[in-house]
Each structure stands twice: as structure tokens, then as C-alpha cells.
N, C-alpha and C. Protein backbone atom coordinates (compact mmCIF):
# COMPACT_ATOMS: atom_id res chain seq x y z
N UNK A 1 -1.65 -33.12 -4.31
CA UNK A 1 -2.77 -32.35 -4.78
C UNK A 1 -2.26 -30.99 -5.27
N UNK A 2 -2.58 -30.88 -6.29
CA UNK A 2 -2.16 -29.21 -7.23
C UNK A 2 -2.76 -28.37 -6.37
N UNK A 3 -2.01 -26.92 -6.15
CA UNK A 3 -2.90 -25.88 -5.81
C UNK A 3 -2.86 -24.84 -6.43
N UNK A 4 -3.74 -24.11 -6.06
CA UNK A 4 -3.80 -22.47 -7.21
C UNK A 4 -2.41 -21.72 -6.43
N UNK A 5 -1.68 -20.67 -7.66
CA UNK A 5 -0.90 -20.19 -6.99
C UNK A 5 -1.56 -18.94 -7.15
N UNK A 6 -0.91 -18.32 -6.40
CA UNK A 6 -1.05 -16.60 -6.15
C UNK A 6 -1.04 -15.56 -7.37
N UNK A 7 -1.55 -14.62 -7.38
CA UNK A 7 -1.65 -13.26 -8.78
C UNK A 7 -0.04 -13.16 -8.93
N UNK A 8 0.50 -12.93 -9.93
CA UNK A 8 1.43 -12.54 -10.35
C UNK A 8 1.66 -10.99 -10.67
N UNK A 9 2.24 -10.74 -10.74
CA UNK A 9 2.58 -9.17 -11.50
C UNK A 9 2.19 -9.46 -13.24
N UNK A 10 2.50 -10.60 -14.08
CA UNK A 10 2.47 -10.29 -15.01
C UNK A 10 1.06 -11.07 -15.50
N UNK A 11 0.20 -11.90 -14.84
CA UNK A 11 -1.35 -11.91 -14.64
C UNK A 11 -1.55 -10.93 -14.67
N UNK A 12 -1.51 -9.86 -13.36
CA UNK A 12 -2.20 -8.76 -13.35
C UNK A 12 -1.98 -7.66 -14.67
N UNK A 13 -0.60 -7.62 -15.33
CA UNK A 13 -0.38 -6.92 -16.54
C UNK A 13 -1.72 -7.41 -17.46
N UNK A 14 -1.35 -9.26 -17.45
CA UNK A 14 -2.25 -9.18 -19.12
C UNK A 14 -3.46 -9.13 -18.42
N UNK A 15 -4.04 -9.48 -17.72
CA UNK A 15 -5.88 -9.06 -16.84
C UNK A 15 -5.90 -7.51 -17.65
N UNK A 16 -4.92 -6.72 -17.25
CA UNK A 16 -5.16 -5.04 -17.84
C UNK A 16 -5.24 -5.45 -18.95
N UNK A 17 -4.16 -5.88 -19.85
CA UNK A 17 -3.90 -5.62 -21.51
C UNK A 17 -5.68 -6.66 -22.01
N UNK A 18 -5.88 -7.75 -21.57
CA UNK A 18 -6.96 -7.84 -22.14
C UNK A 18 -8.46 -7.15 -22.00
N UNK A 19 -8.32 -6.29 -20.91
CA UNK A 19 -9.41 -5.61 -20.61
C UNK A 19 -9.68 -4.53 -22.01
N UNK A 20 -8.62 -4.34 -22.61
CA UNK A 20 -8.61 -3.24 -23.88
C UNK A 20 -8.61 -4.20 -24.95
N UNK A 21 -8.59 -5.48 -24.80
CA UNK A 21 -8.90 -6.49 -26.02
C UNK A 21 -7.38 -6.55 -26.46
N UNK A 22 -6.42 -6.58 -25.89
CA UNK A 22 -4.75 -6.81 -26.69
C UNK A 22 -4.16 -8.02 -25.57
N UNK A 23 -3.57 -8.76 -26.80
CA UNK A 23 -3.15 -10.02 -26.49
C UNK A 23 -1.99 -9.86 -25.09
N UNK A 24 -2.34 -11.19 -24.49
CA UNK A 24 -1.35 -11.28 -22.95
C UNK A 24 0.21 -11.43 -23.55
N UNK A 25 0.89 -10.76 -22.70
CA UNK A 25 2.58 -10.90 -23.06
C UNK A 25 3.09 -12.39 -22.40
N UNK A 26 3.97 -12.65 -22.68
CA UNK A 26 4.38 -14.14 -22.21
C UNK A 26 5.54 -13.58 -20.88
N UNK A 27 5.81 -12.19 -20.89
CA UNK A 27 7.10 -11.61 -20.01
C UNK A 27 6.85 -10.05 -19.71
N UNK A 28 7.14 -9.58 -18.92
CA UNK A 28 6.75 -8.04 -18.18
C UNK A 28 8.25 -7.21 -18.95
N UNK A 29 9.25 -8.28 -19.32
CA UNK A 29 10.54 -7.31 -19.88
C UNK A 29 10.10 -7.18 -21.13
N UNK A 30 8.79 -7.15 -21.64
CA UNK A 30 9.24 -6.75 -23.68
C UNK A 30 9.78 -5.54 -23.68
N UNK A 31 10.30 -4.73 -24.88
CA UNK A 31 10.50 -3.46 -24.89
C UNK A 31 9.84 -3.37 -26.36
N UNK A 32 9.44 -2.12 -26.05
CA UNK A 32 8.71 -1.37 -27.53
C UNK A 32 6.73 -1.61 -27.64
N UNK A 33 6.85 -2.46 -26.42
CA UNK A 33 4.82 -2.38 -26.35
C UNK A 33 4.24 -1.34 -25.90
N UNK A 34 4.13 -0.29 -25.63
CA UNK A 34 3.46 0.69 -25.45
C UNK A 34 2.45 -0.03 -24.05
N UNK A 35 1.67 -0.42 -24.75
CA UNK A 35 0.20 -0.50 -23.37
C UNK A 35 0.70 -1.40 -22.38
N UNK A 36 2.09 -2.15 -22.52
CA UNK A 36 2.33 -2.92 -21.53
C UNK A 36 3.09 -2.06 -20.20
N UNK A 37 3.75 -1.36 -20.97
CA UNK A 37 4.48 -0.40 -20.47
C UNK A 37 3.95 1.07 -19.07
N UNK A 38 2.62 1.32 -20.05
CA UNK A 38 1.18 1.89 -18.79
C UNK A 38 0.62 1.19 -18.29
N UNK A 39 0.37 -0.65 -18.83
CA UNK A 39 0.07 -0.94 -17.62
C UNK A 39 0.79 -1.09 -16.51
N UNK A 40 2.38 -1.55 -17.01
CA UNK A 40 3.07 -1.81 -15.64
C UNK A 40 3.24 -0.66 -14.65
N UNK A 41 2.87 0.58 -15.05
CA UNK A 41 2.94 2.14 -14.41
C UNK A 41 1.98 2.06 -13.80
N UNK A 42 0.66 1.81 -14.32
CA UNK A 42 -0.47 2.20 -14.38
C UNK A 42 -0.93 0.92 -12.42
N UNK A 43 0.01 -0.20 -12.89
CA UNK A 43 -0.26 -1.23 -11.53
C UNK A 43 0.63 -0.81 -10.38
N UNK A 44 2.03 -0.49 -10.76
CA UNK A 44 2.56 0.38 -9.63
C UNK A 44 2.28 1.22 -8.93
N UNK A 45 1.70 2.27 -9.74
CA UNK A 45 1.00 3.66 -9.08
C UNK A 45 -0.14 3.27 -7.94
N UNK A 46 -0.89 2.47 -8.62
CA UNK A 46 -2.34 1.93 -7.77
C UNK A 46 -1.89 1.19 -6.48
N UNK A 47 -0.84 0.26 -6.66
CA UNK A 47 -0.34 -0.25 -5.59
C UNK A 47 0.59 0.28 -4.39
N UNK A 48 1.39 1.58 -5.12
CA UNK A 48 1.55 2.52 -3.83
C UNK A 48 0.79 2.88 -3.15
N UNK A 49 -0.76 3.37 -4.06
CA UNK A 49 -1.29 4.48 -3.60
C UNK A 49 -2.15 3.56 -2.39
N UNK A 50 -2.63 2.71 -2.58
CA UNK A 50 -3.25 1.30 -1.53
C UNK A 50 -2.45 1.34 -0.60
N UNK A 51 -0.96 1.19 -0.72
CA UNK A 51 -0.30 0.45 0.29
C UNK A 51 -0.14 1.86 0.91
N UNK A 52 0.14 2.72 1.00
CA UNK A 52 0.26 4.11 1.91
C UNK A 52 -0.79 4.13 2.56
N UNK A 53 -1.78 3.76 2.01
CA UNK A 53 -2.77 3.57 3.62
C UNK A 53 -2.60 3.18 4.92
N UNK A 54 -1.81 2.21 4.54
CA UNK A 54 -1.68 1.46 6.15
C UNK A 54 -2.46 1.05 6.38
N UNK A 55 -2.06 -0.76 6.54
CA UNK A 55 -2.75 -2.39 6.97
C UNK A 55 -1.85 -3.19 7.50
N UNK A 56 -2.99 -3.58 8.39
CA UNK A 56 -2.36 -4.74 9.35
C UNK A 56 -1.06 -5.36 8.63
N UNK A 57 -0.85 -5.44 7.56
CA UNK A 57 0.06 -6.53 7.00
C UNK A 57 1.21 -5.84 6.19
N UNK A 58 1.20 -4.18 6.51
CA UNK A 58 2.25 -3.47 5.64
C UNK A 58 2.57 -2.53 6.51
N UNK A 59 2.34 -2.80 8.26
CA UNK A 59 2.34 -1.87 9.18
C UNK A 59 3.08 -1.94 10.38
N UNK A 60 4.19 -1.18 10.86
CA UNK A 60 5.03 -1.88 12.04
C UNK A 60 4.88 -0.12 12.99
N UNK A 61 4.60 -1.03 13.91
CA UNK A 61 4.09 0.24 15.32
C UNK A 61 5.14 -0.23 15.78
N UNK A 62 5.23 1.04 16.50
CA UNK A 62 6.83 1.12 17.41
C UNK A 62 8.14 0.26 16.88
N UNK A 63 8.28 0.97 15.77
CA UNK A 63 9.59 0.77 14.94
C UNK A 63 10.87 1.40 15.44
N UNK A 64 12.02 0.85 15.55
CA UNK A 64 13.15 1.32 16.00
C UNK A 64 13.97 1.85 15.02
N UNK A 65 14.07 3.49 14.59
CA UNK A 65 15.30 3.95 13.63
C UNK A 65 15.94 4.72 14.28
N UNK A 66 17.24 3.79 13.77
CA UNK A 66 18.75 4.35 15.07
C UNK A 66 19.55 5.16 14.08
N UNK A 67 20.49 5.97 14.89
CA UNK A 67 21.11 6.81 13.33
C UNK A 67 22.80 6.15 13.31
N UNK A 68 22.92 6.55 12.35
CA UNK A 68 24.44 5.95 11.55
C UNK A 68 25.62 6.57 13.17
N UNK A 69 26.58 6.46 11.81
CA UNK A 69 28.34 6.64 13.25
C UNK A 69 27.62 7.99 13.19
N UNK A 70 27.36 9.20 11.89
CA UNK A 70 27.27 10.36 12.13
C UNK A 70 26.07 10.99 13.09
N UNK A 71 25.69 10.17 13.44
CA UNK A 71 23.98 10.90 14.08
C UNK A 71 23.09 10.75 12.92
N UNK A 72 22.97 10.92 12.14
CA UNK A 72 21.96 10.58 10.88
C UNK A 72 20.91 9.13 10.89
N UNK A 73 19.86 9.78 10.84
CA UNK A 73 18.34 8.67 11.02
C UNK A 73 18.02 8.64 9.49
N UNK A 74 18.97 7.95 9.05
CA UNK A 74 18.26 7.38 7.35
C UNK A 74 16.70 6.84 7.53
N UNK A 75 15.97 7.52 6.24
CA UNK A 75 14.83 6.42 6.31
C UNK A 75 15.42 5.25 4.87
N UNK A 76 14.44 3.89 6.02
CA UNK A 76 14.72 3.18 5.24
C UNK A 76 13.93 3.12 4.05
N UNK A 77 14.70 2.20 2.99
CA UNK A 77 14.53 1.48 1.60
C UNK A 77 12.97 1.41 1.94
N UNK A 78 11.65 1.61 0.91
CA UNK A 78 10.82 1.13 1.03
C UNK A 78 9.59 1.44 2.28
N UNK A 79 9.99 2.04 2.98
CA UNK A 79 9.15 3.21 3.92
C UNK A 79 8.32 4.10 2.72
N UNK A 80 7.07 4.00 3.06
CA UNK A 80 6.01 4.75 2.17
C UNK A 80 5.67 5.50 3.33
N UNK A 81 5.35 5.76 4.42
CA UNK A 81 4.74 6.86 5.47
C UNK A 81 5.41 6.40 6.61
N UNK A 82 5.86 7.38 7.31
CA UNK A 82 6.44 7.10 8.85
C UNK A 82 5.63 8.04 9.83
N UNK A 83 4.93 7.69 10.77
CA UNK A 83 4.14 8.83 11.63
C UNK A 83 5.32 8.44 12.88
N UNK A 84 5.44 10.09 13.28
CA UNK A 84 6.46 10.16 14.71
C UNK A 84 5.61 10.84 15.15
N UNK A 85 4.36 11.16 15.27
CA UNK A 85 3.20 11.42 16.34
C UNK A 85 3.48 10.87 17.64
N UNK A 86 3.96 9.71 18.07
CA UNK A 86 4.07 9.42 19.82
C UNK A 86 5.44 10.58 19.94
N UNK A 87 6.13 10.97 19.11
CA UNK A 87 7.46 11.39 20.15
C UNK A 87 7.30 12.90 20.00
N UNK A 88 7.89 13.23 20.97
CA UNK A 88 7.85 14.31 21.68
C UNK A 88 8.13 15.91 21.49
N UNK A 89 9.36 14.94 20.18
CA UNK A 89 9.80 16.42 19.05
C UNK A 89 9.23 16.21 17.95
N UNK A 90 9.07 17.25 17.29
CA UNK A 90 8.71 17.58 16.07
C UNK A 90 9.29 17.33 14.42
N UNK A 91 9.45 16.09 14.56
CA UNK A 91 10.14 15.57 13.73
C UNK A 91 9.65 15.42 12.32
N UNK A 92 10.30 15.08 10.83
CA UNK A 92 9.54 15.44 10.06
C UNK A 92 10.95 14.81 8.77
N UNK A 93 10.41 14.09 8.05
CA UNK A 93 11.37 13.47 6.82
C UNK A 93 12.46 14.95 5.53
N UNK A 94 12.89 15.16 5.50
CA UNK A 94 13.80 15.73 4.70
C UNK A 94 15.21 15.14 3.61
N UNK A 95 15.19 15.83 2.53
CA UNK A 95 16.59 15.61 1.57
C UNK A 95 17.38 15.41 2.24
N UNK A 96 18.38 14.87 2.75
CA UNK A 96 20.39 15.13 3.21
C UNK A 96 20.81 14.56 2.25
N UNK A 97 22.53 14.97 2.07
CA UNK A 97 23.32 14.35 1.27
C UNK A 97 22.96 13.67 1.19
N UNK A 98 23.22 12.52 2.23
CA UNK A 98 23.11 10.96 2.33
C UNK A 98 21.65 10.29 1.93
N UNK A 99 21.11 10.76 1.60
CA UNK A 99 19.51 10.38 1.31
C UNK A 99 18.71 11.43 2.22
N UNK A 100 17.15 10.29 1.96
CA UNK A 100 15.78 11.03 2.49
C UNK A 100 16.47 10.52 4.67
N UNK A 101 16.45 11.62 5.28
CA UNK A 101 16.90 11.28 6.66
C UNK A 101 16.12 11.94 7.25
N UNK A 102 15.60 11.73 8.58
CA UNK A 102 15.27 12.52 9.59
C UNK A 102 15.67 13.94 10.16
N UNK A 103 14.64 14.56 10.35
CA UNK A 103 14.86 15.86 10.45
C UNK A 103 14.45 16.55 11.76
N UNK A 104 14.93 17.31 12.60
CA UNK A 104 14.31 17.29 14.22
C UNK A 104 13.73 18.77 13.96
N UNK A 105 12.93 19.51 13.66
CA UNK A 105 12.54 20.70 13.24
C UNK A 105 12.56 21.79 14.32
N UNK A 106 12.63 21.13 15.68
CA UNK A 106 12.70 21.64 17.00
C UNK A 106 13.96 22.34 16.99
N UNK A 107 14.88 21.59 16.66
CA UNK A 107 16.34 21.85 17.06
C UNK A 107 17.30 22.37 15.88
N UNK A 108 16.38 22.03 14.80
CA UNK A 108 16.64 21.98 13.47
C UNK A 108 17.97 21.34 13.00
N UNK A 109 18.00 20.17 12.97
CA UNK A 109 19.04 19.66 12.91
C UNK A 109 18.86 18.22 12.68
N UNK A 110 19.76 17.20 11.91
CA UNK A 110 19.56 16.45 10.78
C UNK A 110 20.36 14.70 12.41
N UNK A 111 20.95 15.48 12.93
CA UNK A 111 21.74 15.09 14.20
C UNK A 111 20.99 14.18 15.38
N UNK A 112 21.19 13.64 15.59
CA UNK A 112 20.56 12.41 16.68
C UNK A 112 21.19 11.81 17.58
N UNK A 113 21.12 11.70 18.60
CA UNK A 113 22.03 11.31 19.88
C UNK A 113 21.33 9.40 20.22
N UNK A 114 20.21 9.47 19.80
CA UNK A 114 19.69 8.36 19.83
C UNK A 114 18.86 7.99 19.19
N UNK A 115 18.19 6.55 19.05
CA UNK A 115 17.15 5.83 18.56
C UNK A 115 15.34 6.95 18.38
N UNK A 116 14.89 6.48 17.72
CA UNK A 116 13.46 7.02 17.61
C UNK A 116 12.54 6.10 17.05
N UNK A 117 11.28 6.31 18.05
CA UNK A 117 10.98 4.90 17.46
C UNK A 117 9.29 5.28 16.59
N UNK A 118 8.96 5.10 15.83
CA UNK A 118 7.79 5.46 15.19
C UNK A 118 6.95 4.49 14.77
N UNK A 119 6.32 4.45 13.52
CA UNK A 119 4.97 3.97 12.95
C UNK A 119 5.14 4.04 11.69
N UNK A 120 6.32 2.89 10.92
CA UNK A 120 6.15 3.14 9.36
C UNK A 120 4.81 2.05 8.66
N UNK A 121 4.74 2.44 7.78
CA UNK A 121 3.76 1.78 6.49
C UNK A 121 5.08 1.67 5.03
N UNK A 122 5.19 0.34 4.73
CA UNK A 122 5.85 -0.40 3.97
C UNK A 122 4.96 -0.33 2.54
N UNK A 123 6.27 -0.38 1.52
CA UNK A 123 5.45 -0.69 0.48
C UNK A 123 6.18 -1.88 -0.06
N UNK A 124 5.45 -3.07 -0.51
CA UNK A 124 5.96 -4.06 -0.48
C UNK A 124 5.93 -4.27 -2.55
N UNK A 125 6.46 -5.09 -2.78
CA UNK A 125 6.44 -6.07 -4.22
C UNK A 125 4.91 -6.25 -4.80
N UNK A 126 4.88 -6.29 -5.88
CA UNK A 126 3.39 -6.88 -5.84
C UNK A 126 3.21 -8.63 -5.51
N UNK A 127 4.18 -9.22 -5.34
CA UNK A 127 3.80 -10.50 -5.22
C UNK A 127 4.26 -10.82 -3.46
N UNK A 128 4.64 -9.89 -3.30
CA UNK A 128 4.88 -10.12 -1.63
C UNK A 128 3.45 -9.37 -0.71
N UNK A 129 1.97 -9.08 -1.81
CA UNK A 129 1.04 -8.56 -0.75
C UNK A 129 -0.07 -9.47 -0.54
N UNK A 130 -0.57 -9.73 0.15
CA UNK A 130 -1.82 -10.68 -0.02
C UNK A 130 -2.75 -10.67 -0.66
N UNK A 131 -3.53 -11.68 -1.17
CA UNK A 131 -4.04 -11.90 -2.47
C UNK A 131 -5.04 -11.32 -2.58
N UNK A 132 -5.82 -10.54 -1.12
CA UNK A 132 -7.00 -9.70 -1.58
C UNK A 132 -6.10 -8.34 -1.97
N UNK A 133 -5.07 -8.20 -1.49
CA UNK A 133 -4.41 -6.72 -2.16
C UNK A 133 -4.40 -6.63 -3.35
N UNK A 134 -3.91 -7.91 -4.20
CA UNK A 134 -3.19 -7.98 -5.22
C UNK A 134 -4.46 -7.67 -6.24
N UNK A 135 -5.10 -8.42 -5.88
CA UNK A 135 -6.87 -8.93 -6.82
C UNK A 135 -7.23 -7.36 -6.81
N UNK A 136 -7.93 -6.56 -5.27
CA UNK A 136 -7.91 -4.73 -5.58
C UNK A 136 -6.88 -4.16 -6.15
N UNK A 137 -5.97 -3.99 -6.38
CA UNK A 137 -5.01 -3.17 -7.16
C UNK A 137 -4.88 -3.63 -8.46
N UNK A 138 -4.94 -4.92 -8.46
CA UNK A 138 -5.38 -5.31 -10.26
C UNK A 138 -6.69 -4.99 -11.06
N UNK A 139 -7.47 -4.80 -10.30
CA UNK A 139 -9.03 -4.44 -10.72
C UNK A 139 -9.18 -3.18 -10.70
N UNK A 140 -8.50 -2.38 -10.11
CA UNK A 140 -8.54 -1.23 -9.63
C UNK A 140 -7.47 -0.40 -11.18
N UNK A 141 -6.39 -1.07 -10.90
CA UNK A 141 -5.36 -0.66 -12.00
C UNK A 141 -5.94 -0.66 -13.47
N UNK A 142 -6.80 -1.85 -13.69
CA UNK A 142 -6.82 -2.52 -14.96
C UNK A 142 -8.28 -0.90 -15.41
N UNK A 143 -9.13 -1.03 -14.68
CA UNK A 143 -10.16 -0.06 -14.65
C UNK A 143 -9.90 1.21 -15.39
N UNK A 144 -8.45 1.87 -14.08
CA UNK A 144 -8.14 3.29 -14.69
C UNK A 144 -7.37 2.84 -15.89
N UNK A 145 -6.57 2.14 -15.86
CA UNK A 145 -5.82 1.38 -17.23
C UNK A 145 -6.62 1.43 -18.84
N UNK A 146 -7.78 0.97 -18.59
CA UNK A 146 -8.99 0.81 -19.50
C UNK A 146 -9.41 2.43 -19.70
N UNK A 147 -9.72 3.33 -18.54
CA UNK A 147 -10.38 4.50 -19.25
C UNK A 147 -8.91 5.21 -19.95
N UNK A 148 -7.68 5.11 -19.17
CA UNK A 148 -6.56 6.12 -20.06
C UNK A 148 -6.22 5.75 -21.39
N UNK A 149 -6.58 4.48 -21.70
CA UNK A 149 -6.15 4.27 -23.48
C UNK A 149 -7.92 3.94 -24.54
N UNK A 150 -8.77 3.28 -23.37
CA UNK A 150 -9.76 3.37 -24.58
C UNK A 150 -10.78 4.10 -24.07
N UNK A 151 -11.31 4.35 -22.82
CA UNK A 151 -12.20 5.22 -22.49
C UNK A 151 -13.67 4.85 -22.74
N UNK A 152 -13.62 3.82 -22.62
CA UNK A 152 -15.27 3.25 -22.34
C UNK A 152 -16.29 2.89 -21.87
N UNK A 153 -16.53 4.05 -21.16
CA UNK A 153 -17.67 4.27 -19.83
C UNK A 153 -18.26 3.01 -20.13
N UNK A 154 -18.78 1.88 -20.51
CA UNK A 154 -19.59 0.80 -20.40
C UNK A 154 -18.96 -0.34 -19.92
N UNK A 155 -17.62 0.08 -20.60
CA UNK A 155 -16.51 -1.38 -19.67
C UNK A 155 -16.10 -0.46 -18.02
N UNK A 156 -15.81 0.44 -18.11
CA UNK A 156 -15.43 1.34 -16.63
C UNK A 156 -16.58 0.98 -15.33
N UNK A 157 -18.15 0.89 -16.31
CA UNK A 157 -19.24 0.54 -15.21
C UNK A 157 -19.02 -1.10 -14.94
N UNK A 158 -18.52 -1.95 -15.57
CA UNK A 158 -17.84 -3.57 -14.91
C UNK A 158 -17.25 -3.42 -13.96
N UNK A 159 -16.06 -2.34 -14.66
CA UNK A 159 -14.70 -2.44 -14.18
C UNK A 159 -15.00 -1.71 -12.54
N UNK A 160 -15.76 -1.07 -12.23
CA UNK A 160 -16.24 -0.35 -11.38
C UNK A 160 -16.95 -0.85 -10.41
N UNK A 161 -17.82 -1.95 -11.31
CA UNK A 161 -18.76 -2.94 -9.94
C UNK A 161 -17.53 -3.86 -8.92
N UNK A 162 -16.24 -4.77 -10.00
CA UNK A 162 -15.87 -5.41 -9.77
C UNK A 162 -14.57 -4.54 -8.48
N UNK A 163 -14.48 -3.52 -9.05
CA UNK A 163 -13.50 -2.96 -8.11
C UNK A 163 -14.22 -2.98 -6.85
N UNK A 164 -15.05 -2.64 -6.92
CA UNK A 164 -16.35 -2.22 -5.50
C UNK A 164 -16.25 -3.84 -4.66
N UNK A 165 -16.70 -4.87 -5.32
CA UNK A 165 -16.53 -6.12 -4.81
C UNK A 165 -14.74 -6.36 -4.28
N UNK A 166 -13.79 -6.46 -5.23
CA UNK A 166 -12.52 -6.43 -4.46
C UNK A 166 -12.20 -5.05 -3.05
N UNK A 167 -12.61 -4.38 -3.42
CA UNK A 167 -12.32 -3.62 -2.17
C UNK A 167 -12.85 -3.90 -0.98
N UNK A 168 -14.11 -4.51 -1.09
CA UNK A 168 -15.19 -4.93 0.33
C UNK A 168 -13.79 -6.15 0.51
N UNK A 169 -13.92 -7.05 -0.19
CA UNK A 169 -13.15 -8.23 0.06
C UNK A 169 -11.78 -8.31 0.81
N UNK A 170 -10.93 -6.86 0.48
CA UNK A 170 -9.71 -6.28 1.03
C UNK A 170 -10.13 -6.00 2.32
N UNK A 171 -10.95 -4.94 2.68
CA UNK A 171 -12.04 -4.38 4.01
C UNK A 171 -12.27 -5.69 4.54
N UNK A 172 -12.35 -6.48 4.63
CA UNK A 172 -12.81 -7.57 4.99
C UNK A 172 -11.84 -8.17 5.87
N UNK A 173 -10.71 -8.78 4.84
CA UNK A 173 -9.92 -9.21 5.02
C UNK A 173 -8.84 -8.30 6.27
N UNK A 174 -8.92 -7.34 6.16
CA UNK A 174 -8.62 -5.99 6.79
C UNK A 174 -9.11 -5.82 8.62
N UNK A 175 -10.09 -5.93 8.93
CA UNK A 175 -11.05 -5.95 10.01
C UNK A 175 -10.46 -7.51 10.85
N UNK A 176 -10.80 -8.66 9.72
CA UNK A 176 -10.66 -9.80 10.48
C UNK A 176 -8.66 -10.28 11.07
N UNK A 177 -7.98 -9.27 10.33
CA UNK A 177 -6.50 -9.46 10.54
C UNK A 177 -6.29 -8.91 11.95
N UNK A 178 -6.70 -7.61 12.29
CA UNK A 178 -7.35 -6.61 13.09
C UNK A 178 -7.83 -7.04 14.18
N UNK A 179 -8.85 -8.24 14.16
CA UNK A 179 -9.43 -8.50 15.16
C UNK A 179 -10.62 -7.42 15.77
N UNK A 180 -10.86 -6.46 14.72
CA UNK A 180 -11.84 -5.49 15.15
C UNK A 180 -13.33 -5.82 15.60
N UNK A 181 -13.81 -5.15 16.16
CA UNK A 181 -15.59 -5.23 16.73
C UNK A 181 -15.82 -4.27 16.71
N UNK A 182 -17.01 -3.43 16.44
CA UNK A 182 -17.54 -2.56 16.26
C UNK A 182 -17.60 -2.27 17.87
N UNK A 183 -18.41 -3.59 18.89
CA UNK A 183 -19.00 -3.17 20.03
C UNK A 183 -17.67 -3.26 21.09
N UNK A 184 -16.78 -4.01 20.56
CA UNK A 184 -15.48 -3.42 21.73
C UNK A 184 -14.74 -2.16 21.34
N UNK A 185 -14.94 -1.68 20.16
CA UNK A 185 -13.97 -0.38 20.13
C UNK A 185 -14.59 0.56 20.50
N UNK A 186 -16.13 0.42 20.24
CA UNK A 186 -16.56 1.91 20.21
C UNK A 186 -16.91 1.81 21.94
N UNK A 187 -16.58 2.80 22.54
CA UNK A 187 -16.29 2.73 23.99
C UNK A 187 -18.14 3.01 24.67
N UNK A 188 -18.73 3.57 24.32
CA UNK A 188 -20.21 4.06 24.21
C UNK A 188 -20.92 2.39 23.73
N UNK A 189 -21.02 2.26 22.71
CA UNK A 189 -21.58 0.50 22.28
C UNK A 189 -21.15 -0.38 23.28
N UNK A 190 -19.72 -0.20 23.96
CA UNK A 190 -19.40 -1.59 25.15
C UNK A 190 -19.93 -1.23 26.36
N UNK A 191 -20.38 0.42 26.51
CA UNK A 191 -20.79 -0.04 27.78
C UNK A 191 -22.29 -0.34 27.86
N UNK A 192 -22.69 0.49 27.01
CA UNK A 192 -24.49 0.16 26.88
C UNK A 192 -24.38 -1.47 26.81
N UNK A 193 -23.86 -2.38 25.77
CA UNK A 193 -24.17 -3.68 26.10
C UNK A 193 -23.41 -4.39 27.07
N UNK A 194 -22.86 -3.67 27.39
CA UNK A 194 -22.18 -4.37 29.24
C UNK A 194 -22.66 -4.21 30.35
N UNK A 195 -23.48 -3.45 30.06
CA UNK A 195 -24.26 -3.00 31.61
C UNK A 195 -24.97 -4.08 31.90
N UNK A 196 -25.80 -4.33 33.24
CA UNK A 196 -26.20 -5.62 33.74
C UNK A 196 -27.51 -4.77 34.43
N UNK A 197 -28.71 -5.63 34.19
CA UNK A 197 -29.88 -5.36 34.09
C UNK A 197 -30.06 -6.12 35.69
């Protein structure tokens, strides 16, 4: 049995390029197209800016970054936000030679005697995110995509409903990964309906 495959990166290109009425590319490498070129910017940008949020599925709690022979806490490849909120020093991302590395602001010093363990948010491929990501950041992309080259508040109000629908759908998808409840988190809602009459 055939199945549907997943959004592509270069779906999501021509979805943009035909939203402005210009024909789909057969390849994301042309050189010399202009609008292919903002869109492929135009889908990157949107898809950082999503994935720096932080979701269940681009999110690792209590991450282990150990530092090199020198003491040095490289951040890694592909780290979009690291929170070191649980630890104890005041730690904080900075330039070094060697790349973007950890920085101890306490001690001021680039130097590490050991492991630290934090809370990064990943930014992944576009074809490595799940398909409600992919679908919001393509609808989302194609939208602003549409007002920066033709600017047509009447396609922007589509482009606008449909974004609204992919984002619930992401939210959605989001909550149920989560395992969230409104009446177990909120600590006030569990006990009022836990109490026993």
C-alpha cells in the first residue's frame, strides 16, 4: 500500500513560489532565481524562529556539556537556546577562539573543572521536524514570503486564516506529546476537583 510522504523543503519552497503565482522549481540548487532564493531565507528564518521556542521534540532537559582536554565547554553544533537556570553559577554563552563556549561570569572565566548539565533547544533540518512543524513554518513562511515580494493584503488574509489553523494543529500536537492537563498542572484546579464530598 503507497503512503503519503512527509513536506519536503523543496514542497515547502514551491507552496511559497506559487503563492505569488511563479512556477515550482524541480531543485532548491537553481542559481540566478531570485524569489527562490527569499523563499529558501524566508523558510529558514521562520523555522529557527519556531524552533527556539522549545518543544517536546526539539528539547533535552538535563543535558550533559563536558569541556575539552583544555577546560573549555564548547556549545554544540546546532544548539539554538541553552538555559543553565538549575546551576548554581552564573553562567552565560560567549565568543572564544575556539568557537561560541561557555562562560562562568562568577569567576569570569572560559575554564571548567567539570561537566554542566543544562536545558538545550535544538534546531533541527526542515525535514527532520514533524509534520505539524513543517506544515506551520511553511504557511507561516509562505505568508510573510507573499507580503515581502507582492504585498497583497487579500492573499495575507488566507494566508493568515491558514497559518492560524496550522498553529492550533502544532499546539495541539504540542500538549498531547506533553501529556499536559489543564486540571493536573494547575495545582488550585487538582485540588478543588480532588477533594471528596
Amino acid at each position: 500500500m503507497p503512503m503519503i510522504e512527509v513536506m519536503t523543503e523543496l514542497e515547502a519552497v514551491n507552496e511559497m513560489l506559487m503563492s505569488i503565482g511563479q512556477a515550482p522549481v524541480s531543485t532548491l540548487e537553481v542559481s540566478g532565481i531570485k524569489d527562490v532564493n527569499i523563499a529558501k531565507a524566508e523558510l529558514l528564518k521562520v523555522s529557527r524562529r519556531v524552533q527556539a521556542r522549545g518543544w517536546n521534540w526539539n528539547t533535552d532537559d538535563n543535558y550533559r556539556l563536558a569541556p575539552n582536554a583544555q577546560g573549555i565547554i564548547l556549545i554544540p553544533s546546532g544548539a539554538l537556546r541553552i538555559d543553565y537556570s538549575d546551576s548554581s553559577r552564573n553562567l552565560v554563552e560567549r565568543r572564544h577562539d575556539t568557537g561560541r563556549a561557555l562562560y562562568d561570569r562568577d569567576n569570569q572565566t572560559f575554564v571548567f573543572d567539570g561537566p554542566v548539565t543544562c536545558k538545550i533547544v535544538w534546531g533541527f533540518a526542515f525535514e527532520d521536524l514533524p509534520e505539524t512543524a513543517r506544515n506551520y513554518i511553511a504557511t507561516s513562511a509562505g505568508r510573510k514570503f507573499q507580503s515581502r515580494v507582492i504585498g497583497s493584503p487579500i492573499l495575507d488574509r488566507y494566508g493568515e486564516e491558514d497559518e492560524m489553523k496550522a498553529w492550533m494543529l502544532l499546539e495541539r500536537e504540542e500538549r498531547a506529546s506533553r501529556d499536559t492537563n489543564l486540571f493536573r498542572t494547575n495545582a488550585s484546579l487538582a485540588n478543588f476537583f480532588n477533594r471528596r464530598y
